[in-house]
PDB file of N, CA and C in Angstrom:
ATOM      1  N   UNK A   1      -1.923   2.542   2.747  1.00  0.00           N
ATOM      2  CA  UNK A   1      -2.105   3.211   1.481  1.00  0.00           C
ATOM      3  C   UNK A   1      -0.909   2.995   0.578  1.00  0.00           C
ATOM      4  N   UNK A   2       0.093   2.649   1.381  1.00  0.00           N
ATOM      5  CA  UNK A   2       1.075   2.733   0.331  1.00  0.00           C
ATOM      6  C   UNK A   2       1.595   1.354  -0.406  1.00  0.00           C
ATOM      7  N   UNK A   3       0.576   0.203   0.288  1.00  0.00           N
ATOM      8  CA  UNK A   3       0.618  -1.104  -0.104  1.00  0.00           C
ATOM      9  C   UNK A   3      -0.418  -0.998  -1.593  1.00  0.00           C
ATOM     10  N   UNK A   4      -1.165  -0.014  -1.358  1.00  0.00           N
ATOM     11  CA  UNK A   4      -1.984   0.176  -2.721  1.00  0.00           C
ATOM     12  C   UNK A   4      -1.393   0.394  -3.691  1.00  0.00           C
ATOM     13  N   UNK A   5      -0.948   1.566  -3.242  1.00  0.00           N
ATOM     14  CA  UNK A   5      -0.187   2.452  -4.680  1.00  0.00           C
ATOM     15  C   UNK A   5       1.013   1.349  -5.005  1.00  0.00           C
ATOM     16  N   UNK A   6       1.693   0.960  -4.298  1.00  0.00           N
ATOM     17  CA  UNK A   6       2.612  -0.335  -4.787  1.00  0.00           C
ATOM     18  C   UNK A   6       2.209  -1.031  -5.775  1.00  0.00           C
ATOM     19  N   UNK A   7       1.034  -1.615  -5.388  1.00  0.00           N
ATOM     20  CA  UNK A   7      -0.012  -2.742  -6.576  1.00  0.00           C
ATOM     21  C   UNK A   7      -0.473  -1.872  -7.731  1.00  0.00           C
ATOM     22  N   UNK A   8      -0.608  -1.002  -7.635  1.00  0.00           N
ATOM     23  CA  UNK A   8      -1.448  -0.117  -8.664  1.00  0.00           C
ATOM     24  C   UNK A   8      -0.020   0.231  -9.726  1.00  0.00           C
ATOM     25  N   UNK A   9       1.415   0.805  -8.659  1.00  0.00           N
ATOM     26  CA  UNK A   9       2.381   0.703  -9.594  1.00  0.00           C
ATOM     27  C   UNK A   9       2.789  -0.572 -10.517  1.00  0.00           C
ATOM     28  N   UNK A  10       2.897  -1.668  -9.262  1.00  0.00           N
ATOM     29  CA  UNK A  10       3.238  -3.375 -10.010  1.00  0.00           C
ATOM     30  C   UNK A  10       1.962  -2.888 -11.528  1.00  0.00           C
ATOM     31  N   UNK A  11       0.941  -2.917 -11.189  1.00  0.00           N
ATOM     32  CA  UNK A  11      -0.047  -3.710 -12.372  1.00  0.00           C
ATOM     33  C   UNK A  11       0.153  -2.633 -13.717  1.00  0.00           C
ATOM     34  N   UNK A  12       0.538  -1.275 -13.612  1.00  0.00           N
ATOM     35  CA  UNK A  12       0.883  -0.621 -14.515  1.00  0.00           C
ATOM     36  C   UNK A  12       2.368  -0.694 -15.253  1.00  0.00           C
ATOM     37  N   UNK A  13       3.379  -1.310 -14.558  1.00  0.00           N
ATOM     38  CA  UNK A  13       4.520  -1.653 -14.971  1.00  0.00           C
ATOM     39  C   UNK A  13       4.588  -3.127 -15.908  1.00  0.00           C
ATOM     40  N   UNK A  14       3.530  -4.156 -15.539  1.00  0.00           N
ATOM     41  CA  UNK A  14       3.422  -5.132 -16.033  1.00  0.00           C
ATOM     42  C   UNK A  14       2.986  -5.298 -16.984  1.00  0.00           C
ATOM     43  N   UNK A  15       2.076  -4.097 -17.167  1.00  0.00           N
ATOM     44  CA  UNK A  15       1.324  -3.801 -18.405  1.00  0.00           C
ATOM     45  C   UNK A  15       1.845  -3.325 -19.774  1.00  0.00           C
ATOM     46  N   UNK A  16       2.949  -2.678 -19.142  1.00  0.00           N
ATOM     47  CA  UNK A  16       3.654  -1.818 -19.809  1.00  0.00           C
ATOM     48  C   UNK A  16       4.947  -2.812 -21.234  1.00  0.00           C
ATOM     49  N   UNK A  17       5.931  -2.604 -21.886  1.00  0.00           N
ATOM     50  CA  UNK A  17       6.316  -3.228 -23.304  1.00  0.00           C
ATOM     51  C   UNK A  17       5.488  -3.650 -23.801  1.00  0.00           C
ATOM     52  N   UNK A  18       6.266  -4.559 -25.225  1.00  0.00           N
ATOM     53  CA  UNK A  18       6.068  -5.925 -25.485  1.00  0.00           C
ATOM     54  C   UNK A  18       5.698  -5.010 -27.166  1.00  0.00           C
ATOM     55  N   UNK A  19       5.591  -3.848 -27.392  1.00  0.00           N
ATOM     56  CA  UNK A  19       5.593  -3.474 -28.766  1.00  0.00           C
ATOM     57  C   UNK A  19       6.747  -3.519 -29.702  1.00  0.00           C
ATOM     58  N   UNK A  20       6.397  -3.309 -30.889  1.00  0.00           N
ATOM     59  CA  UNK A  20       7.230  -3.984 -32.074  1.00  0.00           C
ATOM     60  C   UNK A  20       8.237  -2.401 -32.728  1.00  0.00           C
ATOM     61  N   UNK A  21       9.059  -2.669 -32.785  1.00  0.00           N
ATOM     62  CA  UNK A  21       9.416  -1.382 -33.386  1.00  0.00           C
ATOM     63  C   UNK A  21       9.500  -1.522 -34.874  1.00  0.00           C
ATOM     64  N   UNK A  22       9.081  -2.031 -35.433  1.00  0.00           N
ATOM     65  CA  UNK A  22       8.381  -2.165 -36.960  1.00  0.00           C
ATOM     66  C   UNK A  22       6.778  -1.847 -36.897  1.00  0.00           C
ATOM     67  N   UNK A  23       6.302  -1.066 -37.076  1.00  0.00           N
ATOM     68  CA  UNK A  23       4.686  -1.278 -37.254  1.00  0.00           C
ATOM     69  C   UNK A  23       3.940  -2.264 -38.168  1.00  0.00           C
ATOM     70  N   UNK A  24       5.167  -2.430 -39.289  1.00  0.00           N
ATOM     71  CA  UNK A  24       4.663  -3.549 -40.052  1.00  0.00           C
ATOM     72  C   UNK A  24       4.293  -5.154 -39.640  1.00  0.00           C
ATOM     73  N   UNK A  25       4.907  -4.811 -38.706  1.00  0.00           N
ATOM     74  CA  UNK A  25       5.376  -6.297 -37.928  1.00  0.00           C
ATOM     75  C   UNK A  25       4.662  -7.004 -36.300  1.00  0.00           C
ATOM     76  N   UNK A  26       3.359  -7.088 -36.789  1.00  0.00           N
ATOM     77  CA  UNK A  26       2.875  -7.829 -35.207  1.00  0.00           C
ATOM     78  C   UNK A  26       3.861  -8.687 -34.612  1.00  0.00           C
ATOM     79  N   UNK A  27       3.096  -8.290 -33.113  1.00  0.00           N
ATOM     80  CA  UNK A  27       3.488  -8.857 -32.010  1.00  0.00           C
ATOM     81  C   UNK A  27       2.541  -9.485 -30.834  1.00  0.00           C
ATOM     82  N   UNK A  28       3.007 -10.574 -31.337  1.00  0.00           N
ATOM     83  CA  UNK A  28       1.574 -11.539 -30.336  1.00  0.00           C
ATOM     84  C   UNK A  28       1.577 -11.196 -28.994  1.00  0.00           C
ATOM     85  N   UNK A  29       2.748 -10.753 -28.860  1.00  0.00           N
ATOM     86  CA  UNK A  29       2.617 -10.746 -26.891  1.00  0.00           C
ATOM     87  C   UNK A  29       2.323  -9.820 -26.389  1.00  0.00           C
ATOM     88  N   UNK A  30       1.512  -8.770 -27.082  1.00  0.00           N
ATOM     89  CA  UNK A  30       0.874  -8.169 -26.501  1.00  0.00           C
ATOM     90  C   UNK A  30      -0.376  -9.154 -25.346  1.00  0.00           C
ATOM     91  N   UNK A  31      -0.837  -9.744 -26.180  1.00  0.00           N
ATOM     92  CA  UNK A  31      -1.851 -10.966 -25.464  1.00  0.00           C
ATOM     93  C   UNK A  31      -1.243 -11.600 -24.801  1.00  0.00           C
ATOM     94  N   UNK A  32      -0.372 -11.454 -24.003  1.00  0.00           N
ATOM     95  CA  UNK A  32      -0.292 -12.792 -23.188  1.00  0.00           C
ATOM     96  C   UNK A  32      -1.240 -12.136 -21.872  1.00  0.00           C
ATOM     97  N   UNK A  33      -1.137 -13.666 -20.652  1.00  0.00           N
ATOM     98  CA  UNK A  33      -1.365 -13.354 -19.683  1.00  0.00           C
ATOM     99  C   UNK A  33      -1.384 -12.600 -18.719  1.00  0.00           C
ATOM    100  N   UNK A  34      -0.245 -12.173 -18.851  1.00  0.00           N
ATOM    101  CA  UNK A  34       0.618 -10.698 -18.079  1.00  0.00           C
ATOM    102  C   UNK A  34      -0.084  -9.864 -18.109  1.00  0.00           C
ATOM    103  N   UNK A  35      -0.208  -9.278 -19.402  1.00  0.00           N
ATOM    104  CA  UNK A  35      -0.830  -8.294 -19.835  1.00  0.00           C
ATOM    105  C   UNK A  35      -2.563  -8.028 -20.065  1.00  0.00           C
ATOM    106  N   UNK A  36      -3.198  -9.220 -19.908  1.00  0.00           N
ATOM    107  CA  UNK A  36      -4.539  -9.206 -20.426  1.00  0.00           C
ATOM    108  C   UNK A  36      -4.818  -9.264 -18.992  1.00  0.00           C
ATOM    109  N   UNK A  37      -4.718  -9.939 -17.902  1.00  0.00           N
ATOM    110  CA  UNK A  37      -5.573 -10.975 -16.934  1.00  0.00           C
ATOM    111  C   UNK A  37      -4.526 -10.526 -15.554  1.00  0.00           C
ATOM    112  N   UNK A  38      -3.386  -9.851 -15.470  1.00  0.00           N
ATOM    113  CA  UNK A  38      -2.711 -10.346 -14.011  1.00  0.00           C
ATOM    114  C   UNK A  38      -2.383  -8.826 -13.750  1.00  0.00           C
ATOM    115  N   UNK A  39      -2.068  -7.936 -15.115  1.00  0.00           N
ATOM    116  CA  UNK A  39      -2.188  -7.021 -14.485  1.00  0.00           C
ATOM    117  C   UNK A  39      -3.112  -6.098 -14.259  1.00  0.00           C
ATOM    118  N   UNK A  40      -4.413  -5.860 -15.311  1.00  0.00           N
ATOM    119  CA  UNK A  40      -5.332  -5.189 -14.856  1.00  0.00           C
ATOM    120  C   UNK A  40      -6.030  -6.311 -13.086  1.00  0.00           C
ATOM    121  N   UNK A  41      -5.826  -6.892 -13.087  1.00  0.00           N
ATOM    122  CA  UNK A  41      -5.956  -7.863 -11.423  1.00  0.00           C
ATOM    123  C   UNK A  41      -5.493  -6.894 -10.351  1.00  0.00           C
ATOM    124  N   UNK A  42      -4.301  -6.359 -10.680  1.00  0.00           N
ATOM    125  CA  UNK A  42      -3.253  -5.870  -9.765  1.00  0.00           C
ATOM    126  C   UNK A  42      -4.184  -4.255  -9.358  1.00  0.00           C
ATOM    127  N   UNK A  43      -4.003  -3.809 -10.593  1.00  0.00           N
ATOM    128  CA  UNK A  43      -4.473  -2.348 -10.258  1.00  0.00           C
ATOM    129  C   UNK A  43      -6.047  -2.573  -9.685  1.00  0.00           C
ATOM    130  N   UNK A  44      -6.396  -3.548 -10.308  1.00  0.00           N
ATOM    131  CA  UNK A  44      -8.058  -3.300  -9.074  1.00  0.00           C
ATOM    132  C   UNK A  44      -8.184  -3.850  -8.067  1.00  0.00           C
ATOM    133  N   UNK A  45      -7.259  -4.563  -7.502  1.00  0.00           N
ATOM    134  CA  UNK A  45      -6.495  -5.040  -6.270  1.00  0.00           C
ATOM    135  C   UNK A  45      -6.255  -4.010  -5.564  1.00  0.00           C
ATOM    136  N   UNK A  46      -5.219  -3.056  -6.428  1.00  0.00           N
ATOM    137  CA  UNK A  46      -4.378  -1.720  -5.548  1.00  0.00           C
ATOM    138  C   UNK A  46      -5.423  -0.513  -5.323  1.00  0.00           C
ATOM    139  N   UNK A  47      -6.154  -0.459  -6.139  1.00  0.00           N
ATOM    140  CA  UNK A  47      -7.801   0.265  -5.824  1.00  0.00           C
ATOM    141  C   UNK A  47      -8.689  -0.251  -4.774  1.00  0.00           C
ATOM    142  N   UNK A  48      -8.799  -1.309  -4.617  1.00  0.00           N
ATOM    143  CA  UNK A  48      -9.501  -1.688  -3.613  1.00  0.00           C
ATOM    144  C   UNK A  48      -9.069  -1.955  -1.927  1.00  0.00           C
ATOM    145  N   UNK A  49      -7.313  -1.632  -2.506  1.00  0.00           N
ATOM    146  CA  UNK A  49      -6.776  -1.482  -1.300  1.00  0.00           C
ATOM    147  C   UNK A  49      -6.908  -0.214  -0.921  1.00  0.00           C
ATOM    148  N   UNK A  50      -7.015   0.732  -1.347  1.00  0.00           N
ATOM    149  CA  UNK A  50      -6.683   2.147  -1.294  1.00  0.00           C
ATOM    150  C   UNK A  50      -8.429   2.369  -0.672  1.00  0.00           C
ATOM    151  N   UNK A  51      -9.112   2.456  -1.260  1.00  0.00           N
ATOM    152  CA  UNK A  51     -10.690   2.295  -0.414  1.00  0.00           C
ATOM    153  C   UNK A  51     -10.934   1.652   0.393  1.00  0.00           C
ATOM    154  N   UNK A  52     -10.392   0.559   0.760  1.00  0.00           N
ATOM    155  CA  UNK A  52     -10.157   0.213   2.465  1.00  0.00           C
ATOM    156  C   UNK A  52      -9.153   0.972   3.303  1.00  0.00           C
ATOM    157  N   UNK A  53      -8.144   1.579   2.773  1.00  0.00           N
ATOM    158  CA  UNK A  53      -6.901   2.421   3.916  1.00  0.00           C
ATOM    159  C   UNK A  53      -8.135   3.759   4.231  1.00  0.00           C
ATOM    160  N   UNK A  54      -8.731   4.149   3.211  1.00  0.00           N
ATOM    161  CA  UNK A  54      -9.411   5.411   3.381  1.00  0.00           C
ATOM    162  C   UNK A  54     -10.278   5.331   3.868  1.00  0.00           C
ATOM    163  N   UNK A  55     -11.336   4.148   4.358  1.00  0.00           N
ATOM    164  CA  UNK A  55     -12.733   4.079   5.097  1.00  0.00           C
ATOM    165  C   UNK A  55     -12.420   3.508   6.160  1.00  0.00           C
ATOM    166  N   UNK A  56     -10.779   2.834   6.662  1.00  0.00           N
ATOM    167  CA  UNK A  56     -10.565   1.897   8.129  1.00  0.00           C
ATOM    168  C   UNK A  56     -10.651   3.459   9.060  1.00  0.00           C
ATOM    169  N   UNK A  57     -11.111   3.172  10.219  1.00  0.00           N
ATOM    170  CA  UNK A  57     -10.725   3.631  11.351  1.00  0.00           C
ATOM    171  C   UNK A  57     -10.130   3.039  12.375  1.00  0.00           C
ATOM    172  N   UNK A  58      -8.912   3.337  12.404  1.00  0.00           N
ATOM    173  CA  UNK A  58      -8.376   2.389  13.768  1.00  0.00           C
ATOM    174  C   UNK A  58      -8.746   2.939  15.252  1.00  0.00           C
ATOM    175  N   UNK A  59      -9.462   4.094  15.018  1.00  0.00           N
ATOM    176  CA  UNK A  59      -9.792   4.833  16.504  1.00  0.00           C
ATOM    177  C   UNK A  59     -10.298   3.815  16.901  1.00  0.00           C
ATOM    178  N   UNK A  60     -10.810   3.524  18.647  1.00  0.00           N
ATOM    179  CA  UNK A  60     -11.229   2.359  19.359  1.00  0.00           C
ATOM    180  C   UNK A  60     -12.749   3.567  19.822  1.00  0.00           C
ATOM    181  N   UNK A  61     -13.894   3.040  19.743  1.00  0.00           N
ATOM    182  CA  UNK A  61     -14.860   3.417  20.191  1.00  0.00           C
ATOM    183  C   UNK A  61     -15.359   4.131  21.418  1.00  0.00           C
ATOM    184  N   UNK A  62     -15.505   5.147  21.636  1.00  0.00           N
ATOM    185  CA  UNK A  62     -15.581   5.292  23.695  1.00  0.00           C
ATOM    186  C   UNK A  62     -17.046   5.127  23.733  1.00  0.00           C
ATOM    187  N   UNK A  63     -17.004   4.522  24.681  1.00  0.00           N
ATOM    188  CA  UNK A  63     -18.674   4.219  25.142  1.00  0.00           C
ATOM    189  C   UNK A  63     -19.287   5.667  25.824  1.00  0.00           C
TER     190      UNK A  63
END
């Protein structure tokens, strides 16, 4: 679980700058790659890790 929340932190940190402190003044990089495509990746990565830690059972079966 805590390999999740790791990824879920990475993809929200990656997401995170890249604004202008002029409002007048765009800033293309909001669009980059980083931000559009690798990190929303991450967090549904770190979600989908987190719903596998919570449905594994490592108990071993008794017959």
């Amino acid at each position: 679980m805590l390999l999740g929340l790791g990824l879920i932190a990475l993809g929200f940190l990656a997401m995170s700058g890249g604004g202008s402190d002029d409002p007048k003044v765009f800033n293309p990089d909001i669009f980059s790659f980083r931000r559009i495509s690798l990190a929303p990746a991450l967090v549904l990565l770190g979600f989908a890790t987190e719903v596998i830690a919570i449905l594994y059972n490592d108990k071993p079966k008794e017959n």
